[in-house]
C-alpha atoms as a PDB file:
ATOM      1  CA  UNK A   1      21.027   6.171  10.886  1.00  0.00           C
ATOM      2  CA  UNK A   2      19.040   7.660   7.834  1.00  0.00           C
ATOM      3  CA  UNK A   3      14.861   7.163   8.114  1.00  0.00           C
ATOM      4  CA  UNK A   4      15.273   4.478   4.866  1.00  0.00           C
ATOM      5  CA  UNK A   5      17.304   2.568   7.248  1.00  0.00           C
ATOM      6  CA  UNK A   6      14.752   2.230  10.084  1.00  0.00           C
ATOM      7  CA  UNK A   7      12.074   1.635   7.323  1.00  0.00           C
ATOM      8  CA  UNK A   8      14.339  -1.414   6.250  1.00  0.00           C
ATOM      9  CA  UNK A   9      14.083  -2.607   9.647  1.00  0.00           C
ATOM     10  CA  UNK A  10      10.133  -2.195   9.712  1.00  0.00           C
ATOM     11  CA  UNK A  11       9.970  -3.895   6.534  1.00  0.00           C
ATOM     12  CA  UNK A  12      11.708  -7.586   7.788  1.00  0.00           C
ATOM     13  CA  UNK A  13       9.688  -7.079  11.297  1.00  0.00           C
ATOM     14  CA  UNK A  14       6.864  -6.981   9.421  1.00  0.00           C
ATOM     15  CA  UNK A  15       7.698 -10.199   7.692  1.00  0.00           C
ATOM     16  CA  UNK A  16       8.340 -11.887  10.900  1.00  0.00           C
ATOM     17  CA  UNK A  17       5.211 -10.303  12.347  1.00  0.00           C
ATOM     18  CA  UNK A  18       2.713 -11.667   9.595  1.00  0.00           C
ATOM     19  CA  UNK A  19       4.436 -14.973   9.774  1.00  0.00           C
ATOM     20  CA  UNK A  20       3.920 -15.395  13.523  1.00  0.00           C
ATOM     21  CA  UNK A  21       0.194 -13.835  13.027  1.00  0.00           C
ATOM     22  CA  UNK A  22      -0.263 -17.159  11.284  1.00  0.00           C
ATOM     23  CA  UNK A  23       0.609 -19.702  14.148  1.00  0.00           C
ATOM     24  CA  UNK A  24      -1.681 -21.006  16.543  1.00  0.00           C
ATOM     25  CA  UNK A  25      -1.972 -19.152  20.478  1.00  0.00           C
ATOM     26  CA  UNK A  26       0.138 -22.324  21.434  1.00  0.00           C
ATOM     27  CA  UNK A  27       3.061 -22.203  19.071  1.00  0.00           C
ATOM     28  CA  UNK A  28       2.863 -18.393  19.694  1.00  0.00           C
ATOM     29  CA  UNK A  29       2.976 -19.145  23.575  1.00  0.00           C
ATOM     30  CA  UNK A  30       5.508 -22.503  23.542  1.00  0.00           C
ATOM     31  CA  UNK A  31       7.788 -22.250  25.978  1.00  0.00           C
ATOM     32  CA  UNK A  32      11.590 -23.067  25.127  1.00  0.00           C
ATOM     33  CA  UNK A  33      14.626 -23.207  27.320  1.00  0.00           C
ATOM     34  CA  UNK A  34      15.951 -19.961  25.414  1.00  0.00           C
ATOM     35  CA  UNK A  35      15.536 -16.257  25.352  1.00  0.00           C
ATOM     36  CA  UNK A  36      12.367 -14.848  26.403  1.00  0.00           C
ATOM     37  CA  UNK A  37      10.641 -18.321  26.008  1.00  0.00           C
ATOM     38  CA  UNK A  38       8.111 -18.172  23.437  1.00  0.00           C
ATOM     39  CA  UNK A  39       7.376 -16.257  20.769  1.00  0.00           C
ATOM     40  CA  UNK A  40       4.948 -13.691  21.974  1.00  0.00           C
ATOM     41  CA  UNK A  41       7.457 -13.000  24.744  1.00  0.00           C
ATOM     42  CA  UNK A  42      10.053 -11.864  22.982  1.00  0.00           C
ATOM     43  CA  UNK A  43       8.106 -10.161  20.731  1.00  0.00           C
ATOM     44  CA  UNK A  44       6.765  -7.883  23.211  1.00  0.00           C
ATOM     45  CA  UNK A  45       9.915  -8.038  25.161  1.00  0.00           C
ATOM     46  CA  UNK A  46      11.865  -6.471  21.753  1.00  0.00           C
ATOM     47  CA  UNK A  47       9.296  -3.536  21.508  1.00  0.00           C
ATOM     48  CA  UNK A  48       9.826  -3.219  25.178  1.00  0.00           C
ATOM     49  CA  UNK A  49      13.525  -2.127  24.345  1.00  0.00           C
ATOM     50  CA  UNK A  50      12.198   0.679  22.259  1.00  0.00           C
ATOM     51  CA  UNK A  51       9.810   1.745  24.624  1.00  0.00           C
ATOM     52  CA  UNK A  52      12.246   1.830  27.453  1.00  0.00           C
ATOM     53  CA  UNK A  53      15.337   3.398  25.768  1.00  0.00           C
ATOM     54  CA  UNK A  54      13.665   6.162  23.028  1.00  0.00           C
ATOM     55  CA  UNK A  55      10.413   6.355  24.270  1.00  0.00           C
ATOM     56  CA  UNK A  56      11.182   7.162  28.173  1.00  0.00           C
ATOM     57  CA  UNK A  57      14.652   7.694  28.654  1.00  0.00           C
ATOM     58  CA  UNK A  58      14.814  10.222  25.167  1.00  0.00           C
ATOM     59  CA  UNK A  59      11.663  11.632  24.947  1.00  0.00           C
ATOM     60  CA  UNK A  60      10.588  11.160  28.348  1.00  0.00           C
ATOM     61  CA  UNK A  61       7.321  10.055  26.952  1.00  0.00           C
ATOM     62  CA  UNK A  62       6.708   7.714  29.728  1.00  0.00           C
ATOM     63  CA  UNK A  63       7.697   6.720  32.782  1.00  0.00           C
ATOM     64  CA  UNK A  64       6.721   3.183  32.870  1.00  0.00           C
ATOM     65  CA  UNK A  65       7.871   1.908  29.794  1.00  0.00           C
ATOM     66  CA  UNK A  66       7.110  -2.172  30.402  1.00  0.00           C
ATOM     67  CA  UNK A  67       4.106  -3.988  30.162  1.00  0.00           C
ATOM     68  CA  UNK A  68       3.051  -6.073  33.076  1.00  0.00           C
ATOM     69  CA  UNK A  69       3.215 -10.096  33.000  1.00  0.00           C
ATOM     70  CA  UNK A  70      -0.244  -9.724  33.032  1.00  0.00           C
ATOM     71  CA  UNK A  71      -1.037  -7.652  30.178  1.00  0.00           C
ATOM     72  CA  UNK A  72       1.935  -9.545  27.600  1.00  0.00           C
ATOM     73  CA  UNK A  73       0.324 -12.892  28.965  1.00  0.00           C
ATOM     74  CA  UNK A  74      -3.370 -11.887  27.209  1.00  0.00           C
ATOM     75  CA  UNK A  75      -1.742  -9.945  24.045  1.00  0.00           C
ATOM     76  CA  UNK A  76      -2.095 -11.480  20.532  1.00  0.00           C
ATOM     77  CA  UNK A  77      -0.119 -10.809  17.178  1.00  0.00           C
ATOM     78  CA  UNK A  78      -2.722  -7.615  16.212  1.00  0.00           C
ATOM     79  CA  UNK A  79      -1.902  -6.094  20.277  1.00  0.00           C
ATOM     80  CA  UNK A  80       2.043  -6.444  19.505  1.00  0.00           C
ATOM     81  CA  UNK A  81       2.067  -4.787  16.190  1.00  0.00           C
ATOM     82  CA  UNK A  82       0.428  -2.147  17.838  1.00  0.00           C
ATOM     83  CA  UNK A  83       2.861  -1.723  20.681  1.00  0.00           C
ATOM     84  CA  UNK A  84       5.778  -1.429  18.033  1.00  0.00           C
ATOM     85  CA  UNK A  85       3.558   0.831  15.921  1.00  0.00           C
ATOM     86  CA  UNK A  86       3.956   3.305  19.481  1.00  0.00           C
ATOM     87  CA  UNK A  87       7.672   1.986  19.073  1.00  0.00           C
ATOM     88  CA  UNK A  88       8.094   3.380  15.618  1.00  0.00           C
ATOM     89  CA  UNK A  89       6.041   6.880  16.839  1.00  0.00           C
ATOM     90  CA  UNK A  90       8.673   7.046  19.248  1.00  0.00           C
ATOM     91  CA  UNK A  91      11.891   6.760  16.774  1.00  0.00           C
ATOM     92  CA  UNK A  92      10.188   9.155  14.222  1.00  0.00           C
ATOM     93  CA  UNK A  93      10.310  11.740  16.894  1.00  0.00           C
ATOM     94  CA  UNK A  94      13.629  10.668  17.833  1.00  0.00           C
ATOM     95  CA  UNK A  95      14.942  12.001  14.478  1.00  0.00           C
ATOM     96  CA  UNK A  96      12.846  14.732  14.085  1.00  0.00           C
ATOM     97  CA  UNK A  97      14.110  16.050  17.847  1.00  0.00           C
ATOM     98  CA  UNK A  98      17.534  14.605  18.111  1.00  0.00           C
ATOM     99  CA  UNK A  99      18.322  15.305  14.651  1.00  0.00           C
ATOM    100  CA  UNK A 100      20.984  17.436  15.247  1.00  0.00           C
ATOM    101  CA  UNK A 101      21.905  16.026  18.664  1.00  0.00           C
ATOM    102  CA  UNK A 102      22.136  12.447  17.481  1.00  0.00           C
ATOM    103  CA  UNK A 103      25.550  12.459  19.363  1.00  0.00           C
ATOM    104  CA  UNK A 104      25.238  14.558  22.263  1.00  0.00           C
ATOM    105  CA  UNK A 105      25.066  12.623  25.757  1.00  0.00           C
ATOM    106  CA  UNK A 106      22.344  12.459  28.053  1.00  0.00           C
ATOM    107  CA  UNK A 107      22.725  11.443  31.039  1.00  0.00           C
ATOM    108  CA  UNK A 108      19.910  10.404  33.787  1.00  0.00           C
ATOM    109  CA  UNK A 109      18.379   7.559  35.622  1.00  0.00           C
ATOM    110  CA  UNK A 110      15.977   5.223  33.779  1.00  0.00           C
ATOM    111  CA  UNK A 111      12.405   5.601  35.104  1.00  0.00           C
ATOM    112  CA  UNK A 112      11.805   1.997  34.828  1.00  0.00           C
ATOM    113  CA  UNK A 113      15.178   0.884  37.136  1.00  0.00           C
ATOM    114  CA  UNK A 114      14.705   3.213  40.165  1.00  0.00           C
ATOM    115  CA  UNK A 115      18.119   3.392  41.757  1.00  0.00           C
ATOM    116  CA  UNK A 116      20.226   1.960  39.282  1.00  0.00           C
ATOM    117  CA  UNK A 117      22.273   4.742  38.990  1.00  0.00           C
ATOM    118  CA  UNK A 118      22.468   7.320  35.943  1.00  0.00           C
ATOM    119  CA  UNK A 119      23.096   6.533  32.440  1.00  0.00           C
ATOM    120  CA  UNK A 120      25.304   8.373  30.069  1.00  0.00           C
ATOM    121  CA  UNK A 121      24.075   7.641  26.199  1.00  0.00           C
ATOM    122  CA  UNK A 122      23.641   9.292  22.753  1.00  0.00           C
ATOM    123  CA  UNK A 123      20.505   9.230  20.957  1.00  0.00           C
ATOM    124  CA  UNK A 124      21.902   6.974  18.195  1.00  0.00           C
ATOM    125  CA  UNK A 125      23.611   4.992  20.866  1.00  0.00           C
ATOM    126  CA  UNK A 126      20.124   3.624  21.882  1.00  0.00           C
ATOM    127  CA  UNK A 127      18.896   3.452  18.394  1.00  0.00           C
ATOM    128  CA  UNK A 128      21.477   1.312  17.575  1.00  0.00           C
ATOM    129  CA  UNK A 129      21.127  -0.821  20.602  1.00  0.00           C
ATOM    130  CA  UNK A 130      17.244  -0.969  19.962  1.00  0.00           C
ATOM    131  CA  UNK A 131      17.428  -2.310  16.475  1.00  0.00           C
ATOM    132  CA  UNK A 132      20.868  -4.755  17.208  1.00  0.00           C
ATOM    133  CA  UNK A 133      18.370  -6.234  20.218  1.00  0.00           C
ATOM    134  CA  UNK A 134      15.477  -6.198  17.958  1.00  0.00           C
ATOM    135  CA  UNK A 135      17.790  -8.307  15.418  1.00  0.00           C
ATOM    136  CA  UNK A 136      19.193 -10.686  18.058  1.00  0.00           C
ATOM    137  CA  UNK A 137      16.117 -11.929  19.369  1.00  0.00           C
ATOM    138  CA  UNK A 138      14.462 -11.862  16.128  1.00  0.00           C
ATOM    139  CA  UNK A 139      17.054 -14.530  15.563  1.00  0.00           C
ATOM    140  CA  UNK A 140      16.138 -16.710  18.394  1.00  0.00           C
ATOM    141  CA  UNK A 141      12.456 -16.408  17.190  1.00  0.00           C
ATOM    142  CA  UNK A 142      13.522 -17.472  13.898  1.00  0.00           C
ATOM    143  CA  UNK A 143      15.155 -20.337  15.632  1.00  0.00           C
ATOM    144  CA  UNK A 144      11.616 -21.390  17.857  1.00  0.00           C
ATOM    145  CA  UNK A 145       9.569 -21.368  14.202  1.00  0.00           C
ATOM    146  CA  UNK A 146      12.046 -23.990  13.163  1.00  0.00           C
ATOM    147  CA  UNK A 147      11.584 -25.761  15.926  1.00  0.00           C
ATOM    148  CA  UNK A 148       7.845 -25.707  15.375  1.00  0.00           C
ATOM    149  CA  UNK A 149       8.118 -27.042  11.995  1.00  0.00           C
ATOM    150  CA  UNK A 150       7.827 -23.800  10.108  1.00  0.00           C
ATOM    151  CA  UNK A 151      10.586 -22.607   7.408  1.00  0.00           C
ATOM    152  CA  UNK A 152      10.591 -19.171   8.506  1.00  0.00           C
ATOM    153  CA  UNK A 153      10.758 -16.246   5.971  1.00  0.00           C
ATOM    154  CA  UNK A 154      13.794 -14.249   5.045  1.00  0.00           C
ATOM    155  CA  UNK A 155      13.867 -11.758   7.479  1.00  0.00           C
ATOM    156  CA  UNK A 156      18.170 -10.868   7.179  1.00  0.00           C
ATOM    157  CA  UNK A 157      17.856  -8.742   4.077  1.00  0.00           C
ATOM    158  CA  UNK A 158      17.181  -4.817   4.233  1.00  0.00           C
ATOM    159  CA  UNK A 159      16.042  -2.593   2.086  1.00  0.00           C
ATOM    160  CA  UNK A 160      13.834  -5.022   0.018  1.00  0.00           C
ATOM    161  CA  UNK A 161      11.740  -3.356  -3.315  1.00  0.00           C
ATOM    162  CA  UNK A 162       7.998  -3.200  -2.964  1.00  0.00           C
ATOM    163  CA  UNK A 163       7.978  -6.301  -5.603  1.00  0.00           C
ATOM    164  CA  UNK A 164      10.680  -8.247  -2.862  1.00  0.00           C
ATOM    165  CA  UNK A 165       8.841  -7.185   0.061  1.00  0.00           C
ATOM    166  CA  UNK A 166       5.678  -8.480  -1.428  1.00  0.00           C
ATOM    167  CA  UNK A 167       6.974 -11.675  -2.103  1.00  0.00           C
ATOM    168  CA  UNK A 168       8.119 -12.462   1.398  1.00  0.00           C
ATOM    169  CA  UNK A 169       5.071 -11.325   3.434  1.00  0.00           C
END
């Protein structure tokens, strides 16, 4: 995956992002019978990914990856886009490290499952598995704003212009 590409994917996130900054702490908090529940729960819990898989298991960054139930039950829109702002730190130095490893396997345990056993991935391996999880459960979020009675904004479409992106946010 080229850096564009990645951008692309910050550039719908950030549509969802500013649409869901715009709800009210209990559409953001509904509970549904799907996914990671509500809204601010899977938002966190998609960032999560990142952290877990580039930011500790690549970079070894850090060893506890996860937020607490606690600390995702008091977070708002503004403390989420600044736990996938550390996200996106973490994949810019995944291609300015891995850059020419992007396929070489590494293989340890993942400091957030203690005894689970080691993992053998590439580096774009878990990028690609961080943005295709981002993307599904950006879909079931998609899915609760419809269910709240919001049209949600067009979040499928990468690579928008500045003009496009504008639009949309």
């Amino acid at each position: 995956m080229e850096k564009i590409e990645y951008e692309w994917v910050k550039q719908t996130r950030q549509i969802l992002l500013d649409q869901c900054r715009k709800l009210t702490e209990d559409e953001l908090t509904k509970e549904f019978e799907f996914g990671f529940q509500s809204i601010r729960d899977s938002l966190v819990h998609m960032a999560g990914c990142y952290h877990a898989w580039i930011g500790s298991f690549l970079l070894s960054e850090t060893s506890s990856p996860l937020l607490t139930k606690e600390v995702i039950h008091n977070m708002k829109v503004d403390d989420i886009q600044r736990y996938y702002k550390q996200a996106d730190e973490y994949v810019e130095s995944l291609f300015d490290q891995f850059k020419d490893k992007f396929e070489e396997y590494i293989e340890k345990e993942p400091s957030w499952k203690p005894g689970s056993g080691l993992v053998s991935k590439t580096p774009h391996q878990l990028q690609f598995h961080s943005i295709t999880h981002e993307f599904h459960h950006k879909g079931q979020i998609v899915t609760i704003l419809r269910l709240l009675g919001h049209i949600p904004k067009n979040t499928d479409i990468l690579g928008l212009s500045d003009k496009e992106f504008a639009k949309r946010s």
